[in-house]
Structures are given as structure tokens and as C-alpha cells.
PDB file of N, CA and C in Angstrom:
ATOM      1  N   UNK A   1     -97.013-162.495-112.857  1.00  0.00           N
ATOM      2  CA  UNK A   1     -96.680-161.516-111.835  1.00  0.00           C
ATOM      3  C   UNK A   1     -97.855-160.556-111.650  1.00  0.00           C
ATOM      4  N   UNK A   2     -98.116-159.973-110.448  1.00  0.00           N
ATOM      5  CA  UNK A   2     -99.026-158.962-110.096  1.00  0.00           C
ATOM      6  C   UNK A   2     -98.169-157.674-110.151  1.00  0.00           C
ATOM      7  N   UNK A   3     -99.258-156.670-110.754  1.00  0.00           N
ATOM      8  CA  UNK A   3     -98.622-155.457-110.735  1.00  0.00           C
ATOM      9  C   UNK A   3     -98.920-154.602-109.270  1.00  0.00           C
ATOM     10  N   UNK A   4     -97.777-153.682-109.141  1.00  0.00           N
ATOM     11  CA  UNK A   4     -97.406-153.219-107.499  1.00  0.00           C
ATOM     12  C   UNK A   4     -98.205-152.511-107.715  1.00  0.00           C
ATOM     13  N   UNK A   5     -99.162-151.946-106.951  1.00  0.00           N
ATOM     14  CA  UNK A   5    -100.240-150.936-106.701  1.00  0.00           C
ATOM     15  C   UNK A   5     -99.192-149.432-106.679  1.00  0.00           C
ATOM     16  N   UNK A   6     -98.361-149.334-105.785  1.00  0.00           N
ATOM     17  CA  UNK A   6     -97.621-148.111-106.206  1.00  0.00           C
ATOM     18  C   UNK A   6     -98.730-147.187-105.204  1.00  0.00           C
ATOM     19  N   UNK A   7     -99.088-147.048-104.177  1.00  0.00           N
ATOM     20  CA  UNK A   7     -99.834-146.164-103.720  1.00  0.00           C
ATOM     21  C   UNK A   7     -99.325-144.795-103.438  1.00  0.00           C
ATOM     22  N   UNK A   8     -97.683-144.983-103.691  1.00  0.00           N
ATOM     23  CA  UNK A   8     -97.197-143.282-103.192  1.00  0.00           C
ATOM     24  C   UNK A   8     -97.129-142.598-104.552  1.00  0.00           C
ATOM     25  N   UNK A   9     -97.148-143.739-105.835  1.00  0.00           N
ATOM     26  CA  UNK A   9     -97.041-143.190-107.160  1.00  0.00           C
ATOM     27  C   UNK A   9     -95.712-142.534-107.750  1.00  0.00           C
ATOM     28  N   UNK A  10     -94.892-143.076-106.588  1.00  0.00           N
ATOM     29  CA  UNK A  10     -93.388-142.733-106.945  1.00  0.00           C
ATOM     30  C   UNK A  10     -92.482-144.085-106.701  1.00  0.00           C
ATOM     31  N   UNK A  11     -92.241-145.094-106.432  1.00  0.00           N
ATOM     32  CA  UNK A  11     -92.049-146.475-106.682  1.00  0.00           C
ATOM     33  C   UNK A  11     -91.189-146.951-107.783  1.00  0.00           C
ATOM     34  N   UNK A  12     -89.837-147.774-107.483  1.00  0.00           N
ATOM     35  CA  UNK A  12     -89.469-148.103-109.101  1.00  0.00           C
ATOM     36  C   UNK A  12     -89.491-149.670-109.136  1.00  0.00           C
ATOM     37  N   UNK A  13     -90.707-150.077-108.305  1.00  0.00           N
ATOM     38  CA  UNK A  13     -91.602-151.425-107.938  1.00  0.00           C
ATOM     39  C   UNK A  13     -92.477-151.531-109.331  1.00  0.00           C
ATOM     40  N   UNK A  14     -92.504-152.436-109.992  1.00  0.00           N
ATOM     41  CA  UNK A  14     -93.720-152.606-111.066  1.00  0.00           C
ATOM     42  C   UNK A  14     -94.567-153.740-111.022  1.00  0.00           C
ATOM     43  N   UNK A  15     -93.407-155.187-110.539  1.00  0.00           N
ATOM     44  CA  UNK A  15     -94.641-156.034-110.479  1.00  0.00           C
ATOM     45  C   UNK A  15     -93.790-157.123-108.932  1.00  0.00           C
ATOM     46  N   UNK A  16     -94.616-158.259-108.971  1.00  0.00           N
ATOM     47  CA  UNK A  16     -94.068-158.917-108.050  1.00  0.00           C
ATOM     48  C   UNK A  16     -94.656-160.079-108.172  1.00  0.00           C
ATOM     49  N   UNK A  17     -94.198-161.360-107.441  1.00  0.00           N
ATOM     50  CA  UNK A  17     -95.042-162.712-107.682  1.00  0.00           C
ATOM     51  C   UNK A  17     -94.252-163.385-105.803  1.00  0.00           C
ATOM     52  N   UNK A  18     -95.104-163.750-105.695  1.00  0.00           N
ATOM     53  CA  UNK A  18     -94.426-164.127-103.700  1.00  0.00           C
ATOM     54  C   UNK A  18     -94.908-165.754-104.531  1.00  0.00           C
ATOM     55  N   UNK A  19     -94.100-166.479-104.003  1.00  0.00           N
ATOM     56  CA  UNK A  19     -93.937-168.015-103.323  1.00  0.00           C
ATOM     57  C   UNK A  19     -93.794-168.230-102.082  1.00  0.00           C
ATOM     58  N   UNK A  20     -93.880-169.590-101.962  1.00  0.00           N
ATOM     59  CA  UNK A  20     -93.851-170.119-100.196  1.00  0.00           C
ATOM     60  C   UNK A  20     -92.326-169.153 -99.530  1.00  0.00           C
ATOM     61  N   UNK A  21     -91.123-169.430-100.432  1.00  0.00           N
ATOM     62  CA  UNK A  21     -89.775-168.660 -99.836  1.00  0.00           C
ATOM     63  C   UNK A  21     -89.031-167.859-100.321  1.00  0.00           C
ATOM     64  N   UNK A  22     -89.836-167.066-100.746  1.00  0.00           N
ATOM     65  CA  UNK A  22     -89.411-165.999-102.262  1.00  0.00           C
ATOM     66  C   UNK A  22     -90.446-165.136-102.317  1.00  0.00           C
ATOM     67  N   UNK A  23     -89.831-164.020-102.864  1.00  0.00           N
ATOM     68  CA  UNK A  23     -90.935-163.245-103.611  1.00  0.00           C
ATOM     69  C   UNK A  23     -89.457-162.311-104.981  1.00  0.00           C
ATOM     70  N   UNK A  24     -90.411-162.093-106.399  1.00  0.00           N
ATOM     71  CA  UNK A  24     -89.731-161.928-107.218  1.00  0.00           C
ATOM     72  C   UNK A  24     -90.403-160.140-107.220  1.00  0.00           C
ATOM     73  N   UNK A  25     -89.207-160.100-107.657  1.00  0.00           N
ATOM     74  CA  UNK A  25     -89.609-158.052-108.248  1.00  0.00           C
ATOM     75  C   UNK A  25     -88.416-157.510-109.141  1.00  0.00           C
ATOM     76  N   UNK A  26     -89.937-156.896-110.132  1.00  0.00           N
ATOM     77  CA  UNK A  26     -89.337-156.416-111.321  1.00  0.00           C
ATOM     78  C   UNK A  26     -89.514-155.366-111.120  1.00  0.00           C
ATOM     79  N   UNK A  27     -88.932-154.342-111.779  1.00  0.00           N
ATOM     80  CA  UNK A  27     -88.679-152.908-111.686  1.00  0.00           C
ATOM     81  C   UNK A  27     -88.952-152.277-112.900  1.00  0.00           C
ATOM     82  N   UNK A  28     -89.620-150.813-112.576  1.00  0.00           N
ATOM     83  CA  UNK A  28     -89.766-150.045-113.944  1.00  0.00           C
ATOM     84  C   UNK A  28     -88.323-149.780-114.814  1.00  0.00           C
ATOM     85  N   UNK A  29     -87.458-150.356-114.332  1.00  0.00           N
ATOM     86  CA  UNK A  29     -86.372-150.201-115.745  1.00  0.00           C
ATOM     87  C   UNK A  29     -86.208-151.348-116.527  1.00  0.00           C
ATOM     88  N   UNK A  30     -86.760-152.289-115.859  1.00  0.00           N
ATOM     89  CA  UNK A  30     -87.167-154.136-116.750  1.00  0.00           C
ATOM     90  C   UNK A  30     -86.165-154.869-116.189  1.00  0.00           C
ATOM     91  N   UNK A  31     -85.854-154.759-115.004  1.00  0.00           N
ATOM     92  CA  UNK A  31     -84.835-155.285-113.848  1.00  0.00           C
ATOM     93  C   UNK A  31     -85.417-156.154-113.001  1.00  0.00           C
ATOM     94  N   UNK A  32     -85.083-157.461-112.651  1.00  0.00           N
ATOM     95  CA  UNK A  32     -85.993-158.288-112.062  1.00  0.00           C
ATOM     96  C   UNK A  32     -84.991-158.657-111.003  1.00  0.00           C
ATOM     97  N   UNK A  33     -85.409-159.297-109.704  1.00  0.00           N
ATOM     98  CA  UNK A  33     -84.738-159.924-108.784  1.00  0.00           C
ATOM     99  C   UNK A  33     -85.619-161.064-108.108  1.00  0.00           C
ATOM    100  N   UNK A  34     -84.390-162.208-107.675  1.00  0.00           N
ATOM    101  CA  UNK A  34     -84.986-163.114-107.079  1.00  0.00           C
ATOM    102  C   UNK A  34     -84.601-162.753-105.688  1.00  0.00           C
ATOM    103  N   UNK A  35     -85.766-162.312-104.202  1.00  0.00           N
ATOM    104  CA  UNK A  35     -84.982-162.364-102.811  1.00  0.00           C
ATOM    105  C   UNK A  35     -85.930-163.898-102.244  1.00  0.00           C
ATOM    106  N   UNK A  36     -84.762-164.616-101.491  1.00  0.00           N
ATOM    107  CA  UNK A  36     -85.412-165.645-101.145  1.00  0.00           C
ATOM    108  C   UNK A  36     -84.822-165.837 -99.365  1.00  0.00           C
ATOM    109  N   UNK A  37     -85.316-166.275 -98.623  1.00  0.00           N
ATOM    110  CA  UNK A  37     -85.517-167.309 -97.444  1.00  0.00           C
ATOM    111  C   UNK A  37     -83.649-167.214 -97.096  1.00  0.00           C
ATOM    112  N   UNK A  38     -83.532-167.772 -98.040  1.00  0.00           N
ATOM    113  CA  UNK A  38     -81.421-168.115 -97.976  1.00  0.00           C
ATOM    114  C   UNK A  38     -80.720-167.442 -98.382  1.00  0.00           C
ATOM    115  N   UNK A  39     -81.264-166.137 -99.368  1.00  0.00           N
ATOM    116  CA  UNK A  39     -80.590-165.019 -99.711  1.00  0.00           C
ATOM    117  C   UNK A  39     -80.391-164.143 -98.360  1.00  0.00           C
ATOM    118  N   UNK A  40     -81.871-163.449 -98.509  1.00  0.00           N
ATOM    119  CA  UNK A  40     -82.431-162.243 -97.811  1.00  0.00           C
ATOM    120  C   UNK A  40     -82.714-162.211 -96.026  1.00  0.00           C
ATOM    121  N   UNK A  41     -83.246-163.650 -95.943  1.00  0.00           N
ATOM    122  CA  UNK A  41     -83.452-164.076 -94.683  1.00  0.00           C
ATOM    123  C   UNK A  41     -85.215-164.237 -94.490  1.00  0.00           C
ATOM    124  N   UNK A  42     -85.461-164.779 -93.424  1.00  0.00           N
ATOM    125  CA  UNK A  42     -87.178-165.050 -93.663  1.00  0.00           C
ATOM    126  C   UNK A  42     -87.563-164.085 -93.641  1.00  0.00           C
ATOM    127  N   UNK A  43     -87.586-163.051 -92.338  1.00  0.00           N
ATOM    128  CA  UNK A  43     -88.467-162.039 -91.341  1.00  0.00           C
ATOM    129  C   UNK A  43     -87.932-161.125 -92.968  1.00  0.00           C
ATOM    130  N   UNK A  44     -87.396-160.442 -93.666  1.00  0.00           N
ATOM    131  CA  UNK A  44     -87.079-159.912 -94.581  1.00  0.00           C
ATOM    132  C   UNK A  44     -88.329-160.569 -95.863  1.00  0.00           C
ATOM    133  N   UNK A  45     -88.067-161.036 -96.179  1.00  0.00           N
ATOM    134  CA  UNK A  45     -88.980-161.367 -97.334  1.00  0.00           C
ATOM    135  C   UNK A  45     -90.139-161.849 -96.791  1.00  0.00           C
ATOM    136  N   UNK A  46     -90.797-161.828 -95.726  1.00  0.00           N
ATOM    137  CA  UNK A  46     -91.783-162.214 -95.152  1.00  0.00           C
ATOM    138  C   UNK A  46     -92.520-160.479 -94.853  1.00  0.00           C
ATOM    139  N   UNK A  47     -91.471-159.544 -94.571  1.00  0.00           N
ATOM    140  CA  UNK A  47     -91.896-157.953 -94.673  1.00  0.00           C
ATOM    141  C   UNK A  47     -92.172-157.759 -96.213  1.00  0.00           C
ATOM    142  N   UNK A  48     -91.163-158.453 -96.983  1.00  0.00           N
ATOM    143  CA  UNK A  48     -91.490-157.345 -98.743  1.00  0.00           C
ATOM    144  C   UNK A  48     -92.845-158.731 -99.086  1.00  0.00           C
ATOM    145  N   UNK A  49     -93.208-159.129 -98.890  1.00  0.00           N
ATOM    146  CA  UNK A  49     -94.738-160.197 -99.390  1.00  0.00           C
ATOM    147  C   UNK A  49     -95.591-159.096 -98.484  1.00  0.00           C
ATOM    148  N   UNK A  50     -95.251-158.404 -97.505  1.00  0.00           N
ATOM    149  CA  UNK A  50     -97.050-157.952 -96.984  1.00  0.00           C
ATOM    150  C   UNK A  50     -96.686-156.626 -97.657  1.00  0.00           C
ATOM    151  N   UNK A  51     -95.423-155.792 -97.959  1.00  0.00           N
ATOM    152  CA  UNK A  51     -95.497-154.653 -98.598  1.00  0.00           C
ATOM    153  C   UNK A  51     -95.935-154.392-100.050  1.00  0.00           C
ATOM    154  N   UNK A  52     -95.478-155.504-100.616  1.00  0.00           N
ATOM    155  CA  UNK A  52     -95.679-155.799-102.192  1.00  0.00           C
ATOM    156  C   UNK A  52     -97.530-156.135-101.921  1.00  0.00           C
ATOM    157  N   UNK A  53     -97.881-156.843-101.349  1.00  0.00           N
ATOM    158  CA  UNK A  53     -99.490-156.963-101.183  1.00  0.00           C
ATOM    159  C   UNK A  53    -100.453-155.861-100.786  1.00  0.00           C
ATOM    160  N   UNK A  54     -99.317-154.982 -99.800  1.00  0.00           N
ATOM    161  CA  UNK A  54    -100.295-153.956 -99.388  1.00  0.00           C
ATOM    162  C   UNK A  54     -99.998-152.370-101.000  1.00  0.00           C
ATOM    163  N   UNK A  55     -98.621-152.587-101.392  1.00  0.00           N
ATOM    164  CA  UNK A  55     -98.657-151.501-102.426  1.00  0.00           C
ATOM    165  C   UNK A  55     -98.313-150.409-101.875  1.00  0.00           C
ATOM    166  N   UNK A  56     -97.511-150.524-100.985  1.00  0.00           N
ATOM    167  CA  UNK A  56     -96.567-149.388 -99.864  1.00  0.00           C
ATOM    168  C   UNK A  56     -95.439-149.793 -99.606  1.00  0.00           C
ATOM    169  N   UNK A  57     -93.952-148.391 -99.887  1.00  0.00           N
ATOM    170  CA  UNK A  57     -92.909-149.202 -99.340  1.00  0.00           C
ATOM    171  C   UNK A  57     -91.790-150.146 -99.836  1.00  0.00           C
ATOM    172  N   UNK A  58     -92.565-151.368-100.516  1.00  0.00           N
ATOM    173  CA  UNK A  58     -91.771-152.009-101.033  1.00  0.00           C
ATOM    174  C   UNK A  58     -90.104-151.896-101.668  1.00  0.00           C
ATOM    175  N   UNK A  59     -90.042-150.571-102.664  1.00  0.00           N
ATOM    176  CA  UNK A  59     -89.156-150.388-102.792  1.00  0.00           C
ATOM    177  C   UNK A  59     -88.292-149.570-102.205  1.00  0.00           C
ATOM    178  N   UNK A  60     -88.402-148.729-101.003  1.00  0.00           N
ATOM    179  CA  UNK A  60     -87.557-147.994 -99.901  1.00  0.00           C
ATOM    180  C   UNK A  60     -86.897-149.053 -99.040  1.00  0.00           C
ATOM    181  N   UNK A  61     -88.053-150.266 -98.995  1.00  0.00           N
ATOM    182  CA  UNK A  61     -87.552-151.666 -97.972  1.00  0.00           C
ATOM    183  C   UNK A  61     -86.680-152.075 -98.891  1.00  0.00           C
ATOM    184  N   UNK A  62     -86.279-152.628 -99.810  1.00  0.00           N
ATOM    185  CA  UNK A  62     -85.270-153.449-100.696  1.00  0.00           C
ATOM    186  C   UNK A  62     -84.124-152.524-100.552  1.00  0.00           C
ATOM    187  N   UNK A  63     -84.340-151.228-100.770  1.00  0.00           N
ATOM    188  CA  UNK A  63     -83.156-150.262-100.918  1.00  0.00           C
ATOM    189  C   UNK A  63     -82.237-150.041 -99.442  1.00  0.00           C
ATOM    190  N   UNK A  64     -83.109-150.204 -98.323  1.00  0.00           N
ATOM    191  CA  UNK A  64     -82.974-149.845 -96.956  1.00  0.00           C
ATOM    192  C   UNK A  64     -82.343-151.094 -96.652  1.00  0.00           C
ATOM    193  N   UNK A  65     -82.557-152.171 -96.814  1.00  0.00           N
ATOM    194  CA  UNK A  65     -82.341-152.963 -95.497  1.00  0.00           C
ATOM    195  C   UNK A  65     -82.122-154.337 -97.029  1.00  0.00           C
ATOM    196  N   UNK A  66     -82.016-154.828 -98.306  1.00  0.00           N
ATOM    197  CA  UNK A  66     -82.091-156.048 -98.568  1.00  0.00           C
ATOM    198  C   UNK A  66     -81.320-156.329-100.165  1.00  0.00           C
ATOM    199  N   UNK A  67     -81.011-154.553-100.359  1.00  0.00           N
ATOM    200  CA  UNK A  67     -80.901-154.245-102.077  1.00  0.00           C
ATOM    201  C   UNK A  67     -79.838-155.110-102.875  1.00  0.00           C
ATOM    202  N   UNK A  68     -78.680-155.523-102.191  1.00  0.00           N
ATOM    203  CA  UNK A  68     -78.003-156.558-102.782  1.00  0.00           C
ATOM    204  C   UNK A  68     -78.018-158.155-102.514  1.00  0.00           C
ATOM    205  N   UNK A  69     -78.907-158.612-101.622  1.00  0.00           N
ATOM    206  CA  UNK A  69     -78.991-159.741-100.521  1.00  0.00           C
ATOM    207  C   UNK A  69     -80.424-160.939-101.416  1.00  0.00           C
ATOM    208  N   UNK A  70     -80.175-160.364-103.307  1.00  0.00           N
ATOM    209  CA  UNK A  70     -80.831-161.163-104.343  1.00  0.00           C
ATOM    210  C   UNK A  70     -80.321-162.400-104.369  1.00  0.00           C
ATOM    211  N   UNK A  71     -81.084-163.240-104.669  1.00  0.00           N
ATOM    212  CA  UNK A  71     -80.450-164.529-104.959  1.00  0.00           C
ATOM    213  C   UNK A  71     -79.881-164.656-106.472  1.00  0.00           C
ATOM    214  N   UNK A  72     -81.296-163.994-107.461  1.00  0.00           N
ATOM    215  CA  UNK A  72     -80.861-164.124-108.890  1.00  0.00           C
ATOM    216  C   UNK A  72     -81.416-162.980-109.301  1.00  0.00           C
ATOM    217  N   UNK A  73     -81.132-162.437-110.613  1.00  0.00           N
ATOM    218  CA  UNK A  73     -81.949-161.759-111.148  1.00  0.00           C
ATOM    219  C   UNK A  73     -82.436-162.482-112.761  1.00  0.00           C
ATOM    220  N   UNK A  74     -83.328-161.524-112.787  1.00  0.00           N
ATOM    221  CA  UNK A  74     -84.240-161.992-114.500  1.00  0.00           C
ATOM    222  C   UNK A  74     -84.623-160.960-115.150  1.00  0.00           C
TER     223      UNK A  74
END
């Protein structure tokens, strides 16, 4: 997994790993989730792969618009 850049420095985003229809995120409490393609929807996890890459966001987007719509967690 890559760690989230965190650019606002307030984030409870820690790391992340994107696949072709997925992207995974773990959280600073050691909380992991799987959002995928058939969970979350594409245009959705196709937004948290450029937020998680850019290190903005990420976790206001999961909370806003995707926070229960996990496939699995780890």
C-alpha cells in the first residue's frame, strides 16, 4: 500500500493501493476497506484513485458520498 500524502494534515486516510476496479483504504485507526466497481460504482472509485493519488479529500469523499457502499473490509 502507498501512504496518503494527507496534504490538509487532518485526514483519517493513511494508506491506499488502487487496482484496475478497486481501490483499498486503511485508516489511522487500523481500519481497512475494500470500495470496488460493484460496491461503490465506477465514476465513485474512479474519483477516490485520483484523490488518494493527488493526497486531497479522500477521506471527506468516502464520508460524503461512499462511507458504507465497502465491499469488504481488512
Amino acid at each position: 500500500m502507498q501512504t496518503y500524502k494527507n496534504l490538509s494534515g487532518v485526514s483519517g486516510a493513511a494508506s491506499y493501493e488502487i487496482g484496475n476496479d478497486y481501490i483499498k483504504v486503511l485508516f489511522k485507526d487500523g481500519k481497512g476497506y475494500v470500495y470496488t466497481y460493484s460496491s461503490a460504482g465506477v465514476q465513485q472509485i474512479e474519483d477516490m484513485k485520483k484523490l488518494a493519488a493527488n493526497g486531497s479529500g479522500l477521506n471527506t469523499y468516502i464520508n460524503k458520498y461512499v462511507k458504507n457502499d465497502y465491499e469488504s473490509k481488512f
